[in-house]
PDB file of N, CA and C in Angstrom:
ATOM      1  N   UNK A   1       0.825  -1.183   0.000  1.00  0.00           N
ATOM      2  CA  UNK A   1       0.000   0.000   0.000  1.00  0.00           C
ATOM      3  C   UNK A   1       0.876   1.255   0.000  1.00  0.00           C
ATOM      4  N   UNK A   2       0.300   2.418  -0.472  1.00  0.00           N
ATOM      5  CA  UNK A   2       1.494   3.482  -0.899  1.00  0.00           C
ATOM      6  C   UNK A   2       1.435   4.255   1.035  1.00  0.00           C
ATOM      7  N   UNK A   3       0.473   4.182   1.481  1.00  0.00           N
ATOM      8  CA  UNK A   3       0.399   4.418   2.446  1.00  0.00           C
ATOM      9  C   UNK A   3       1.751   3.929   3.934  1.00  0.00           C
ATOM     10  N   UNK A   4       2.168   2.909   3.321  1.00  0.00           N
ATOM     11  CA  UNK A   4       3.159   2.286   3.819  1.00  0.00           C
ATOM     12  C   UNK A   4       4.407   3.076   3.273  1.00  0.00           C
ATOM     13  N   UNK A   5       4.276   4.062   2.629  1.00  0.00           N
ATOM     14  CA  UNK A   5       5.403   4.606   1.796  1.00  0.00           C
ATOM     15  C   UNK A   5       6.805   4.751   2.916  1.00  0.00           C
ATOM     16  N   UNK A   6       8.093   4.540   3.476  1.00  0.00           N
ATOM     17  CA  UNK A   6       8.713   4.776   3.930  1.00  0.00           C
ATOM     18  C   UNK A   6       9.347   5.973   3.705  1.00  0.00           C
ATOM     19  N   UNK A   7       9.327   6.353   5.033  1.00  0.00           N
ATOM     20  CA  UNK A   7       9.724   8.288   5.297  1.00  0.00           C
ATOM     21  C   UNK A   7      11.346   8.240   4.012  1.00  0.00           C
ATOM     22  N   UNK A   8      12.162   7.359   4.316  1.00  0.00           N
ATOM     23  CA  UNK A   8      13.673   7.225   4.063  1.00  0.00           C
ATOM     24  C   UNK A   8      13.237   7.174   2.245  1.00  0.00           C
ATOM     25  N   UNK A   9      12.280   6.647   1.903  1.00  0.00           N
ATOM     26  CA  UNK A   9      12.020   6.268   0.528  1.00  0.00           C
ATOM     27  C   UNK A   9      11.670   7.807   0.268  1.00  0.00           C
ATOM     28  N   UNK A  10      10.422   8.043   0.409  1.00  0.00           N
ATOM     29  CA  UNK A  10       9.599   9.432   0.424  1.00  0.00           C
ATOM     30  C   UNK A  10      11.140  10.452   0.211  1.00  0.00           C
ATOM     31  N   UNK A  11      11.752  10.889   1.191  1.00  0.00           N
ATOM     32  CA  UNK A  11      12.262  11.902   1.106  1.00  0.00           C
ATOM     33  C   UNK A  11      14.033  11.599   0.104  1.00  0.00           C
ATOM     34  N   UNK A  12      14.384  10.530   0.057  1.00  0.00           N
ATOM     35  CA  UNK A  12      15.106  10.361  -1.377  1.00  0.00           C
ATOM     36  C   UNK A  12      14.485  10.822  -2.286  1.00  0.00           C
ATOM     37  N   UNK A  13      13.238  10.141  -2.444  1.00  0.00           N
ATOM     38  CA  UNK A  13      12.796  10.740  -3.930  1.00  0.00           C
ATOM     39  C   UNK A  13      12.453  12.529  -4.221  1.00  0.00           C
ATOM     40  N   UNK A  14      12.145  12.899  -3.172  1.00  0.00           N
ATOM     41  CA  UNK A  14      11.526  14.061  -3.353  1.00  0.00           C
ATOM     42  C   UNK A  14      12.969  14.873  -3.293  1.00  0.00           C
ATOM     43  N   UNK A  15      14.069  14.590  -3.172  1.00  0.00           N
ATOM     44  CA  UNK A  15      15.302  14.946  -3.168  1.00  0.00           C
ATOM     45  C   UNK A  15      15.991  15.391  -4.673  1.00  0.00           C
ATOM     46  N   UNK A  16      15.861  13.704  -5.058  1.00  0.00           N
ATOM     47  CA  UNK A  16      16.179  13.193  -6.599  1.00  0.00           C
ATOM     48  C   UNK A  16      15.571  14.232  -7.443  1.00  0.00           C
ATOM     49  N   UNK A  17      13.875  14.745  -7.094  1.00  0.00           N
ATOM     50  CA  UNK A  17      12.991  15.326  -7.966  1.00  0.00           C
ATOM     51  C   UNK A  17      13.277  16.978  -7.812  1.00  0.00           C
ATOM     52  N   UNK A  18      13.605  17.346  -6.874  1.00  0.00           N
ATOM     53  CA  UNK A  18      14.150  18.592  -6.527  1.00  0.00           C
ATOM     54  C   UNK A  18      15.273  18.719  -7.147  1.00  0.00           C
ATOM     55  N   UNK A  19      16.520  17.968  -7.273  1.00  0.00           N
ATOM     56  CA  UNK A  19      17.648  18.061  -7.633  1.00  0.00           C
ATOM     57  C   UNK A  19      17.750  18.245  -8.973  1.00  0.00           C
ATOM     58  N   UNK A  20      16.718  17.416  -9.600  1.00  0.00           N
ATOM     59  CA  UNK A  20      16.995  16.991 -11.638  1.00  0.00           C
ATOM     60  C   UNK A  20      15.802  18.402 -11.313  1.00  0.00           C
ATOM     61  N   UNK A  21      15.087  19.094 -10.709  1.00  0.00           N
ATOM     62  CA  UNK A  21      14.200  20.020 -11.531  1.00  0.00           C
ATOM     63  C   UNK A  21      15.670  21.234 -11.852  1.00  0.00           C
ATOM     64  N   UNK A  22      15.884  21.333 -10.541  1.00  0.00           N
ATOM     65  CA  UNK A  22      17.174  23.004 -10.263  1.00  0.00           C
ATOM     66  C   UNK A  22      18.071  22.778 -11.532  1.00  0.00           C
ATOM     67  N   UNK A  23      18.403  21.307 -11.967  1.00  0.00           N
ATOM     68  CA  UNK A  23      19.533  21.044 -12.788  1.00  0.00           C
ATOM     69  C   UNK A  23      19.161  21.624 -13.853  1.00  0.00           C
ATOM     70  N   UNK A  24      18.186  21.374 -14.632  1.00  0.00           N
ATOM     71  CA  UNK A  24      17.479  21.320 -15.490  1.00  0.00           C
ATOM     72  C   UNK A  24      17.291  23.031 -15.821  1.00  0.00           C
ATOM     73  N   UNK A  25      16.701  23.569 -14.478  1.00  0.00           N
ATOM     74  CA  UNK A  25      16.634  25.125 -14.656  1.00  0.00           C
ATOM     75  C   UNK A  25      18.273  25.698 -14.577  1.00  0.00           C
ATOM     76  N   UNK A  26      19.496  24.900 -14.141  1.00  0.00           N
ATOM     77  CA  UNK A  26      20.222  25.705 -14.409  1.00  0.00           C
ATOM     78  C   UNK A  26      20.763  24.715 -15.823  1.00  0.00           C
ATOM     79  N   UNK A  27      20.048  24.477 -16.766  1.00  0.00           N
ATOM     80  CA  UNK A  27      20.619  24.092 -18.239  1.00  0.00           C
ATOM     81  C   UNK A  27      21.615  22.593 -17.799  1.00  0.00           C
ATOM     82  N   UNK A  28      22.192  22.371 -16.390  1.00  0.00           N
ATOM     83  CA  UNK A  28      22.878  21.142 -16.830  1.00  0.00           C
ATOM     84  C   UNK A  28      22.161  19.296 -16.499  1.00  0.00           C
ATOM     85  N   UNK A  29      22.100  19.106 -18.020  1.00  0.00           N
ATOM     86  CA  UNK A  29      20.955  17.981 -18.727  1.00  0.00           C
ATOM     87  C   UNK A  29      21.814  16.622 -17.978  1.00  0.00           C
ATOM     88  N   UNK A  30      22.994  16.898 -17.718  1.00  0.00           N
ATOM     89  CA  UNK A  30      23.896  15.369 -17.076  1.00  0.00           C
ATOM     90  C   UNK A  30      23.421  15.635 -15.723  1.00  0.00           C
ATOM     91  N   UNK A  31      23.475  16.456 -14.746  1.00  0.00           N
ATOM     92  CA  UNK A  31      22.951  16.205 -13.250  1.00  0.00           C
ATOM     93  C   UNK A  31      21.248  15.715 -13.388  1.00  0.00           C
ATOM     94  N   UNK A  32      20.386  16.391 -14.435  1.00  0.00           N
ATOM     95  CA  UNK A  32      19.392  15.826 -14.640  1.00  0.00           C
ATOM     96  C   UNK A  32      19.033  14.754 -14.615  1.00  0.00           C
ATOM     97  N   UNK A  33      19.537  14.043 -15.575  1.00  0.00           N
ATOM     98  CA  UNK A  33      20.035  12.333 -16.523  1.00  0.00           C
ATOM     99  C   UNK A  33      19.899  11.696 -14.899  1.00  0.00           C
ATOM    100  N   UNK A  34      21.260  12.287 -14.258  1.00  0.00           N
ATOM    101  CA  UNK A  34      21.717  11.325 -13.359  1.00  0.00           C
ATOM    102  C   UNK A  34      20.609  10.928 -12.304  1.00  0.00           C
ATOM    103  N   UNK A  35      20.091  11.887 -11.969  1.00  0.00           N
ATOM    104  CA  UNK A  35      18.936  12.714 -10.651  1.00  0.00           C
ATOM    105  C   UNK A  35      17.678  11.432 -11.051  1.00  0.00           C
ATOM    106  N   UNK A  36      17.425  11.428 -12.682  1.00  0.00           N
ATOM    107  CA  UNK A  36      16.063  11.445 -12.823  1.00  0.00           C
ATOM    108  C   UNK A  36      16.622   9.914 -13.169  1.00  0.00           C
ATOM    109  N   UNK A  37      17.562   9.043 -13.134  1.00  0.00           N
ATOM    110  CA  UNK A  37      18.180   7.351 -13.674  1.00  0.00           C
ATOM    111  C   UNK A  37      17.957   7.463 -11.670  1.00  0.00           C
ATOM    112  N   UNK A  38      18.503   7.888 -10.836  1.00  0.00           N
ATOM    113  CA  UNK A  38      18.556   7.444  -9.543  1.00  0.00           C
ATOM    114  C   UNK A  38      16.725   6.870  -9.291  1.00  0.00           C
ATOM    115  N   UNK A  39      16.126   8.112  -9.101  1.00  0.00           N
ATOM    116  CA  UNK A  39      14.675   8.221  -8.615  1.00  0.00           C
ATOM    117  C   UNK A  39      14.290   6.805  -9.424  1.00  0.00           C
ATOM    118  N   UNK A  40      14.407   6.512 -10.985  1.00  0.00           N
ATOM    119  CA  UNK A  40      13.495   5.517 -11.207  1.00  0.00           C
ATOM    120  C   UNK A  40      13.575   4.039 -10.684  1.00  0.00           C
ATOM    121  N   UNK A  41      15.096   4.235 -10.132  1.00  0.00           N
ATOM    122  CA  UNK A  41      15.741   3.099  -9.550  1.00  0.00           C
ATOM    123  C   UNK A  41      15.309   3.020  -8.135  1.00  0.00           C
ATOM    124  N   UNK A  42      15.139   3.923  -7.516  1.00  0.00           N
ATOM    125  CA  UNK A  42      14.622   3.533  -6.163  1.00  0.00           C
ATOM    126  C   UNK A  42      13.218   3.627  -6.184  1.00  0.00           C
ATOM    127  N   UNK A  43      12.172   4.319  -7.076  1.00  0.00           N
ATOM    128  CA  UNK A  43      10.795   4.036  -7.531  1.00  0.00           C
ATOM    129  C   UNK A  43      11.022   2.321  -7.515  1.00  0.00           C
ATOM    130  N   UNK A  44      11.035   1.817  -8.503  1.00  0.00           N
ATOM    131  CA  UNK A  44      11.573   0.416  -9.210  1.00  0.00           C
ATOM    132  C   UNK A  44      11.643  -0.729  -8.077  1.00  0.00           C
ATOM    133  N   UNK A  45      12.424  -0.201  -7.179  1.00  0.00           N
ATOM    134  CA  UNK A  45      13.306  -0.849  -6.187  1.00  0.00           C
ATOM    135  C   UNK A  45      13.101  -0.712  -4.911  1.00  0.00           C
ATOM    136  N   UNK A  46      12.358   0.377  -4.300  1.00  0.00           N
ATOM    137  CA  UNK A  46      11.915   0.551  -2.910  1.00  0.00           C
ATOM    138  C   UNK A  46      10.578   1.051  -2.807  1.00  0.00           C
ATOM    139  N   UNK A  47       9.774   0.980  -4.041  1.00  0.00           N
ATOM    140  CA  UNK A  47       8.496   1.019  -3.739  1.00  0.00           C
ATOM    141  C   UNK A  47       7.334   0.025  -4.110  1.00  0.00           C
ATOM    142  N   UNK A  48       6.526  -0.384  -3.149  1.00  0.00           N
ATOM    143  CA  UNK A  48       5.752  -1.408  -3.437  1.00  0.00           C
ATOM    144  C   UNK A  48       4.842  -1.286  -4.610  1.00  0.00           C
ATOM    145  N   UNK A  49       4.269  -2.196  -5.262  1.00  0.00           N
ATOM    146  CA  UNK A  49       3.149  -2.085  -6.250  1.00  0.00           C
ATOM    147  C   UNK A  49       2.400  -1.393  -6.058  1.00  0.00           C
ATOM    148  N   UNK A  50       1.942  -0.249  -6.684  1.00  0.00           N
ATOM    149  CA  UNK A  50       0.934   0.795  -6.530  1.00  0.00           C
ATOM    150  C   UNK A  50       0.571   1.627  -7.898  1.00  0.00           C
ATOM    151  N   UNK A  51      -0.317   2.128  -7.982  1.00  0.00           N
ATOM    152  CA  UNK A  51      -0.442   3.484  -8.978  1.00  0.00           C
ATOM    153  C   UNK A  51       0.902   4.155  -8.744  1.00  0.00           C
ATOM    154  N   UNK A  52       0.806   4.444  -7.145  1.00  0.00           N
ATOM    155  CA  UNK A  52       2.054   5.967  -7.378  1.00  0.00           C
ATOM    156  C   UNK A  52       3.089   5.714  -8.108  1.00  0.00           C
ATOM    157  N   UNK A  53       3.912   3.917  -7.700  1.00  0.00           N
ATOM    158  CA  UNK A  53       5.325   3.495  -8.100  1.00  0.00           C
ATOM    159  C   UNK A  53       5.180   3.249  -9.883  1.00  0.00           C
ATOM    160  N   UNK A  54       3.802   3.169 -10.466  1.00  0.00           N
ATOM    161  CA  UNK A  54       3.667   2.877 -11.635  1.00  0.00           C
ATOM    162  C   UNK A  54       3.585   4.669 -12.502  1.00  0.00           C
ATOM    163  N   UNK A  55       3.136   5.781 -11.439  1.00  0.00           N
ATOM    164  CA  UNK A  55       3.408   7.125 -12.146  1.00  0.00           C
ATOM    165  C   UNK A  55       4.300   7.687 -12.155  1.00  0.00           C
ATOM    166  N   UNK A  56       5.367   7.302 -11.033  1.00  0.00           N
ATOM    167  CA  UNK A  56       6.581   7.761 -11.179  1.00  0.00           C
ATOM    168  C   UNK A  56       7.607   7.159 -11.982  1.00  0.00           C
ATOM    169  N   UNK A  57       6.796   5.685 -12.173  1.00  0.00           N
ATOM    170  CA  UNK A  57       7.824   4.996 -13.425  1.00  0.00           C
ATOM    171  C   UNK A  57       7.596   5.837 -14.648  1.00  0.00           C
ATOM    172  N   UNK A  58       6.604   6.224 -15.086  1.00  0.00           N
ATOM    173  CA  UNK A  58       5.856   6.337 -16.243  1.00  0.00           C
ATOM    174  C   UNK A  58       6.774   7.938 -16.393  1.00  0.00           C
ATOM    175  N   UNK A  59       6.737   8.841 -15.071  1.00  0.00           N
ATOM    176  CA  UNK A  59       7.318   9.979 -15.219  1.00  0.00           C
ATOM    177  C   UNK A  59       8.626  10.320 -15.594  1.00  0.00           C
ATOM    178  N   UNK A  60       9.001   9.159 -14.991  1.00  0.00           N
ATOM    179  CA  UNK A  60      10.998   8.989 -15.124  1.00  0.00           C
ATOM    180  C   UNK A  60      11.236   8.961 -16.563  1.00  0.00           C
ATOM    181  N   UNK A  61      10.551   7.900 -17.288  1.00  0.00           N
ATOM    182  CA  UNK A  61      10.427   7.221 -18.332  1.00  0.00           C
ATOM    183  C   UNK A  61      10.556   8.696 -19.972  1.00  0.00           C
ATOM    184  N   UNK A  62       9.481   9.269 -19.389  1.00  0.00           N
ATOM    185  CA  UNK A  62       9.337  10.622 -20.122  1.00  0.00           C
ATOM    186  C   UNK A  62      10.039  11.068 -20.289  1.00  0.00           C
ATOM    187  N   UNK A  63      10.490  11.489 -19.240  1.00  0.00           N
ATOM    188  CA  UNK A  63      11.406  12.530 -18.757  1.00  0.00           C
ATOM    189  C   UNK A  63      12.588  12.414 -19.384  1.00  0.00           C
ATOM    190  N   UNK A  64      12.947  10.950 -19.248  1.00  0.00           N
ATOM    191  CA  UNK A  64      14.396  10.534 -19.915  1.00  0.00           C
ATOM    192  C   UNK A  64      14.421  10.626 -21.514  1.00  0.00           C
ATOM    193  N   UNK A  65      13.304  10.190 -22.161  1.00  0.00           N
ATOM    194  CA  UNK A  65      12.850  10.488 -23.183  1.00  0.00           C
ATOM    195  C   UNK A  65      12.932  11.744 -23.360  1.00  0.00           C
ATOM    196  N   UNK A  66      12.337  12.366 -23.035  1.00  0.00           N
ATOM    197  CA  UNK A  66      12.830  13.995 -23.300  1.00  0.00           C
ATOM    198  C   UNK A  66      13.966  14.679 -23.259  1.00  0.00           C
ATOM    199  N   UNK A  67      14.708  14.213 -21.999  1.00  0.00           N
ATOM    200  CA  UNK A  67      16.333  14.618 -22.037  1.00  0.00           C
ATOM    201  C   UNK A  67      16.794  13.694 -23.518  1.00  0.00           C
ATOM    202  N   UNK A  68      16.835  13.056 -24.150  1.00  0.00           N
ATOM    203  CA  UNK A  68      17.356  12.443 -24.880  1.00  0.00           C
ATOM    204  C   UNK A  68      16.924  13.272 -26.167  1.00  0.00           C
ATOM    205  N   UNK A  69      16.053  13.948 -26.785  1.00  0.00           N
ATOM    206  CA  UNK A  69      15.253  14.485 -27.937  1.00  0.00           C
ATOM    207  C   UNK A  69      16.339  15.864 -27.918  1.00  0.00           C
ATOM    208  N   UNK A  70      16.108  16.193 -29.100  1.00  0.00           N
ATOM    209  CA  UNK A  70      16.759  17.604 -29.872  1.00  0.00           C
ATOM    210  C   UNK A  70      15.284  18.689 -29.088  1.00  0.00           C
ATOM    211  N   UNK A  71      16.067  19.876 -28.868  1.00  0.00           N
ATOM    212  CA  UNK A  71      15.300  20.925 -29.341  1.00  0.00           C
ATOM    213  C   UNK A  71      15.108  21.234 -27.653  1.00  0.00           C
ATOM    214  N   UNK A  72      14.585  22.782 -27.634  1.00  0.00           N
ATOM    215  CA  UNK A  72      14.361  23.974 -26.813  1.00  0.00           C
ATOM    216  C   UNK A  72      13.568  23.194 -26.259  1.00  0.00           C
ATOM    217  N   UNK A  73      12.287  23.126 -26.049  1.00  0.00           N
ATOM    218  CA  UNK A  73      10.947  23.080 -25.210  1.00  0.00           C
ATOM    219  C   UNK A  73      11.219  21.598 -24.424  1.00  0.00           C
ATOM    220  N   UNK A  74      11.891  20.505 -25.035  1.00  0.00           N
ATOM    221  CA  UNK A  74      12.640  19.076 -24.052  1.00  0.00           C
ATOM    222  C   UNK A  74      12.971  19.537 -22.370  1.00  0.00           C
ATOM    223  N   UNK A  75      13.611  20.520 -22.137  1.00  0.00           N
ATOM    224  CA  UNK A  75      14.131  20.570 -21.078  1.00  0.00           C
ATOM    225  C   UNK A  75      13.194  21.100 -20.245  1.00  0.00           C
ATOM    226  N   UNK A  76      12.458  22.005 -20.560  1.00  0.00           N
ATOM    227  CA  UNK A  76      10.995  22.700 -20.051  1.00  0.00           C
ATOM    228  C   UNK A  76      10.327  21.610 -19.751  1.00  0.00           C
ATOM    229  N   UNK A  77       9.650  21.003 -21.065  1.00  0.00           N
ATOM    230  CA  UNK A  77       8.362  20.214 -20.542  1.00  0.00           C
ATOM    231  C   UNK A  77       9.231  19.031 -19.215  1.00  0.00           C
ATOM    232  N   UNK A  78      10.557  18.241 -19.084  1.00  0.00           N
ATOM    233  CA  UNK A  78      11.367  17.713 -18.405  1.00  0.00           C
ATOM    234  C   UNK A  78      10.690  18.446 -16.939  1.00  0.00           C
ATOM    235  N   UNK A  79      11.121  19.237 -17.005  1.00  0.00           N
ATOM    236  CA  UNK A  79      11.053  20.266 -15.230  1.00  0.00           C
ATOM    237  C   UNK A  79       9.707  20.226 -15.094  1.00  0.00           C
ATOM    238  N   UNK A  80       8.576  20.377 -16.015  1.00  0.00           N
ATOM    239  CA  UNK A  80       8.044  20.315 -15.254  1.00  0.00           C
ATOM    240  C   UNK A  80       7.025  19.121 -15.371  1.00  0.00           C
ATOM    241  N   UNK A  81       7.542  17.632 -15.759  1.00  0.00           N
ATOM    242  CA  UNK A  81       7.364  16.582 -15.205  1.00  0.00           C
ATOM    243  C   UNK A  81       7.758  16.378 -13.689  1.00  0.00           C
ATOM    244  N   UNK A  82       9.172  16.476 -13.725  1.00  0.00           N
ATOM    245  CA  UNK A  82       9.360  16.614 -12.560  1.00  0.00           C
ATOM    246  C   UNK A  82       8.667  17.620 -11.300  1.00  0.00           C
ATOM    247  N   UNK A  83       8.133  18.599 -11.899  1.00  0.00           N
ATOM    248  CA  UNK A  83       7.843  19.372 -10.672  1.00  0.00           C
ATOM    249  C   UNK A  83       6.234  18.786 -10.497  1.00  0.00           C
ATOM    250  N   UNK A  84       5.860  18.121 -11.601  1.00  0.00           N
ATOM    251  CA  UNK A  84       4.201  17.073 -11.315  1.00  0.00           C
ATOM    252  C   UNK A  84       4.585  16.548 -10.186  1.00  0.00           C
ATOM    253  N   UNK A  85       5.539  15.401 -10.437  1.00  0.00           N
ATOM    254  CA  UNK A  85       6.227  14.289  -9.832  1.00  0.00           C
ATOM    255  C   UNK A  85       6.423  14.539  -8.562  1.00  0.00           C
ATOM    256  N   UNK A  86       7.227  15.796  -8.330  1.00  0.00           N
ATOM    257  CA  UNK A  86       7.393  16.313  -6.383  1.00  0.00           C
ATOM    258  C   UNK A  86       5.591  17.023  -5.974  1.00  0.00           C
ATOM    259  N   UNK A  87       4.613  17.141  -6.449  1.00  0.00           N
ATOM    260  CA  UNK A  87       3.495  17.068  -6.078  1.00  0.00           C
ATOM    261  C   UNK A  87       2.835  16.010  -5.707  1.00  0.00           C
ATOM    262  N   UNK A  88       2.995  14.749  -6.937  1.00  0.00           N
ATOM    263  CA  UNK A  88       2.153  13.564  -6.891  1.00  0.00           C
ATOM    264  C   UNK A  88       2.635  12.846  -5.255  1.00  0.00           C
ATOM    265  N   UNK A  89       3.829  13.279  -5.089  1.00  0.00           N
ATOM    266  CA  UNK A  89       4.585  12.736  -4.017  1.00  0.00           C
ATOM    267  C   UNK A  89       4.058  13.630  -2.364  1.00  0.00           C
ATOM    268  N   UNK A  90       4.108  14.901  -2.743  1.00  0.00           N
ATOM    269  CA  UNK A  90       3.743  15.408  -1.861  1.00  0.00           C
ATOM    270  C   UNK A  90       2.239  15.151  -1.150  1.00  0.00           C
ATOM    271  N   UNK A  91       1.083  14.984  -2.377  1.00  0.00           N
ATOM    272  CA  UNK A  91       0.139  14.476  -1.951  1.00  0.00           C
ATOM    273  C   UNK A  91      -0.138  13.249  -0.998  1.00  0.00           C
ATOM    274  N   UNK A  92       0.548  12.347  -1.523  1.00  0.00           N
ATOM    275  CA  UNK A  92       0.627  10.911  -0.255  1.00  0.00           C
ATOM    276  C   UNK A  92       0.753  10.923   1.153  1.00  0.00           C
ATOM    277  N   UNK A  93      -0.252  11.005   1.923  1.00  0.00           N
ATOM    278  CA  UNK A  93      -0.256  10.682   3.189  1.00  0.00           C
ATOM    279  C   UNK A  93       0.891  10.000   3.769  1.00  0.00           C
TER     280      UNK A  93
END
């Protein structure tokens, strides 16, 4: 249950998601990369079966996809996946 979410889990991620957004606003796409490959790994790996662990897969997923694409608006729409992502998180009890 996401409700079971562990504090130590919870606040890595919301770390990871803070970290790849700032990167991102300051233009560097490798602290991003790195920020947003960590989070899906401990999504993946320290969170139980749920919607949430399946939206933050889905978000990572994008995201990386997007860092990977040509062009201006990639790094934008990126941040603010991520800044969904530190909401969807924040919402959880």
């Amino acid at each position: 249950m996401v409700e079971d979410l562990p504090t130590d889990v919870r606040t890595v991620l919301e770390q990871l998601f803070t970290e790849g957004r700032r990167a991102l606003e300051a233009d560097d796409l490798d602290t991003a990369r790195e920020s947003v490959t960590s989070a899906q790994s401990v999504a993946a790996n320290k969170l139980p079966e749920s919607e949430l662990r399946g939206e933050l897969l889905h978000g990572c997923e994008r995201i990386a996809a997007l860092l990977d694409a040509d062009g201006d608006t990639e790094p934008a729409a990126a941040a603010e996946y991520l800044a969904a992502m530190e909401r969807r998180l924040a919402a959880v009890e």
